[in-house]
C-alpha atoms as a PDB file:
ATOM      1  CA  UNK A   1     -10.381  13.957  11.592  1.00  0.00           C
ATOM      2  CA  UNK A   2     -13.956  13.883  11.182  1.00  0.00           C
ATOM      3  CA  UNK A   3     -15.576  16.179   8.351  1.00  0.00           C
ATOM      4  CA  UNK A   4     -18.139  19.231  10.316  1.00  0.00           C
ATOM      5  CA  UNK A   5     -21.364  18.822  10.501  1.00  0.00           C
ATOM      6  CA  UNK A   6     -23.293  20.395   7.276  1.00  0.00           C
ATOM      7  CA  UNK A   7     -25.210  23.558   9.250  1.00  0.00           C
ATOM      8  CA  UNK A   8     -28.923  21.929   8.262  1.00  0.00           C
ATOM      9  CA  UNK A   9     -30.677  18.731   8.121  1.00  0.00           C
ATOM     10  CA  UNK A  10     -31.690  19.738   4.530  1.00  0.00           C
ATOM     11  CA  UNK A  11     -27.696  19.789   3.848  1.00  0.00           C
ATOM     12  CA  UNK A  12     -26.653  17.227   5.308  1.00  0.00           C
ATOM     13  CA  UNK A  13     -29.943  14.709   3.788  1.00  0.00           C
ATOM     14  CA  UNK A  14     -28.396  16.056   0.105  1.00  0.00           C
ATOM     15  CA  UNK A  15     -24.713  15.239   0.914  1.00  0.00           C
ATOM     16  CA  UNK A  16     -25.825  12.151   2.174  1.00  0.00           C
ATOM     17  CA  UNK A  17     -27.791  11.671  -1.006  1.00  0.00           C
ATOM     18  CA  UNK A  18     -24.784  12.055  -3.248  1.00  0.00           C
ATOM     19  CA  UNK A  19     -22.675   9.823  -1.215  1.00  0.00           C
ATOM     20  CA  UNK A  20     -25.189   7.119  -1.535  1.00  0.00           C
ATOM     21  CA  UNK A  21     -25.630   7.837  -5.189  1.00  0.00           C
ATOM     22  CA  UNK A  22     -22.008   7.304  -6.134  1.00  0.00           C
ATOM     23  CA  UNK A  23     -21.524   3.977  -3.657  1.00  0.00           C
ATOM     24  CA  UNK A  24     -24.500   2.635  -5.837  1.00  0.00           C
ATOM     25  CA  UNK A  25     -22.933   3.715  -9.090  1.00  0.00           C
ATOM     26  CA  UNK A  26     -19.250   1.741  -7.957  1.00  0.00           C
ATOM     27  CA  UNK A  27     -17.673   5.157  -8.462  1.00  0.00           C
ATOM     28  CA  UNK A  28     -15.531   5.165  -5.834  1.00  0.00           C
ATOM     29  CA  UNK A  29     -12.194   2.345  -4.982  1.00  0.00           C
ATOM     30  CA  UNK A  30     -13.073   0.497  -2.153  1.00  0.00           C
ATOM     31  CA  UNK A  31     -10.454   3.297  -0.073  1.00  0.00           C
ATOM     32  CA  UNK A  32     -12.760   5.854  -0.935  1.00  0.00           C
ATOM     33  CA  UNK A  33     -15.960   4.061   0.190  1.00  0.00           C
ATOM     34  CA  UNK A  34     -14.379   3.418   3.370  1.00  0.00           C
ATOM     35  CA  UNK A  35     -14.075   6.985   3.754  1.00  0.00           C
ATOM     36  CA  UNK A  36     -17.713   8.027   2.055  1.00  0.00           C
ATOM     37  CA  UNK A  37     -19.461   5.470   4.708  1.00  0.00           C
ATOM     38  CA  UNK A  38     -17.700   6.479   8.139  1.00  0.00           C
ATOM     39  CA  UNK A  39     -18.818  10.056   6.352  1.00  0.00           C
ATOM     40  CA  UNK A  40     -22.501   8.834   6.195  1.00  0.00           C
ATOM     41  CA  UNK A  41     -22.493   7.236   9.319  1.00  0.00           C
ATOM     42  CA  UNK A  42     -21.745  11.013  10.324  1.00  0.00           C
ATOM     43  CA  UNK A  43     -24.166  12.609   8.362  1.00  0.00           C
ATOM     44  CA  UNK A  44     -26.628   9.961   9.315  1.00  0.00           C
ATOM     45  CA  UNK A  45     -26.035  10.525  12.833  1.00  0.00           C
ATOM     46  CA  UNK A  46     -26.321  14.567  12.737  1.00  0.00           C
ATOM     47  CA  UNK A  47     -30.129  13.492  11.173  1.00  0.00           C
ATOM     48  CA  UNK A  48     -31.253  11.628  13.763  1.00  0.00           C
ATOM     49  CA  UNK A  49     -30.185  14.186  16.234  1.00  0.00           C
ATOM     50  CA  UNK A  50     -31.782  16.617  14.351  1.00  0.00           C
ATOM     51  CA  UNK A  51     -35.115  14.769  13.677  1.00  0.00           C
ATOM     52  CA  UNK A  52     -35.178  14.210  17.657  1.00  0.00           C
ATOM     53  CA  UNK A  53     -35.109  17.628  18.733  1.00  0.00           C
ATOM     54  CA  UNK A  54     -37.574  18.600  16.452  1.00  0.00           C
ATOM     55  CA  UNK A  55     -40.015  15.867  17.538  1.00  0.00           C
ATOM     56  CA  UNK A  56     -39.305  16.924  21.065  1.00  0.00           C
ATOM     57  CA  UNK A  57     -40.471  20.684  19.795  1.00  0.00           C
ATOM     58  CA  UNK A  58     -43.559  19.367  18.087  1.00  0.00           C
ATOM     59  CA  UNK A  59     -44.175  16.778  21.157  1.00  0.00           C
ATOM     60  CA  UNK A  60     -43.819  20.285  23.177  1.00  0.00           C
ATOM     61  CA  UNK A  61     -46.294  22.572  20.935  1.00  0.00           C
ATOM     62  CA  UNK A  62     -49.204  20.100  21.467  1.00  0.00           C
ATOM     63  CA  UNK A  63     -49.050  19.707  24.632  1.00  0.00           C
ATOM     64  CA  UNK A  64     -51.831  21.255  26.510  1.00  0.00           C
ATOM     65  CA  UNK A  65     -51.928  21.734  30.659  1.00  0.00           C
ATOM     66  CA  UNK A  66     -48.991  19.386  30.405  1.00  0.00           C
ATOM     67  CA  UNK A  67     -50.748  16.859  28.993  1.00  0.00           C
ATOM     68  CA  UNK A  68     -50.506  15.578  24.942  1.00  0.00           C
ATOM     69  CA  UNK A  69     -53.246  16.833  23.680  1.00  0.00           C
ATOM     70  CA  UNK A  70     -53.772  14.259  20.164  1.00  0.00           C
ATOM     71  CA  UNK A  71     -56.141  14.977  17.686  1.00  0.00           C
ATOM     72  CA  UNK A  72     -57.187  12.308  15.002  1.00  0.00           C
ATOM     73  CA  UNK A  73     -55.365  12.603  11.696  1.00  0.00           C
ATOM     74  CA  UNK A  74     -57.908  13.879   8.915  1.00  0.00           C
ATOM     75  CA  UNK A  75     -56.779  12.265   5.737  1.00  0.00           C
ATOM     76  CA  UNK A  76     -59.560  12.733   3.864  1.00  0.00           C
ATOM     77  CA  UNK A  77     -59.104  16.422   2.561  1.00  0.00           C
ATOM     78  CA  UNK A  78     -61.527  18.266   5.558  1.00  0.00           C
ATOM     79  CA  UNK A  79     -64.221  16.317   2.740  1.00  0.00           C
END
């Protein structure tokens, strides 16, 4: 049965972290990594989810009469 769903994207990025971190290390038997991947496949999915909706909000805020409203990106420091 699958694991839940951590309740934030910042939660689920660190779990994911540490999963990744000890599959590097060869901490795990190969049983466990089995496990630890489907897991990150999981946690990686629940990410993208949550980075879509909150493009879709940001897509949403700029919008102006219904149109996208885009503004150059200033990378200079406003200098």
């Amino acid at each position: 049965m699958p694991k839940k769903s951590p309740p934030t994207f910042e939660a689920a990025k660190a779990e994911l972290e540490k999963i990744v971190s000890a599959m590097e290390n060869d901490k795990l038997s190969l049983e466990e990594s089995l496990k630890q991947f489907e897991r990150g496949v999981e946690l990686t999915r629940f990410c993208q989810k949550e980075l879509a909706a909150a493009e879709q909000k940001i897509n949403t805020l700029v919008e102006k009469n219904g149109e996208p409203e885009l503004t150059p990106f200033d990378d200079t420091g406003g200098q």
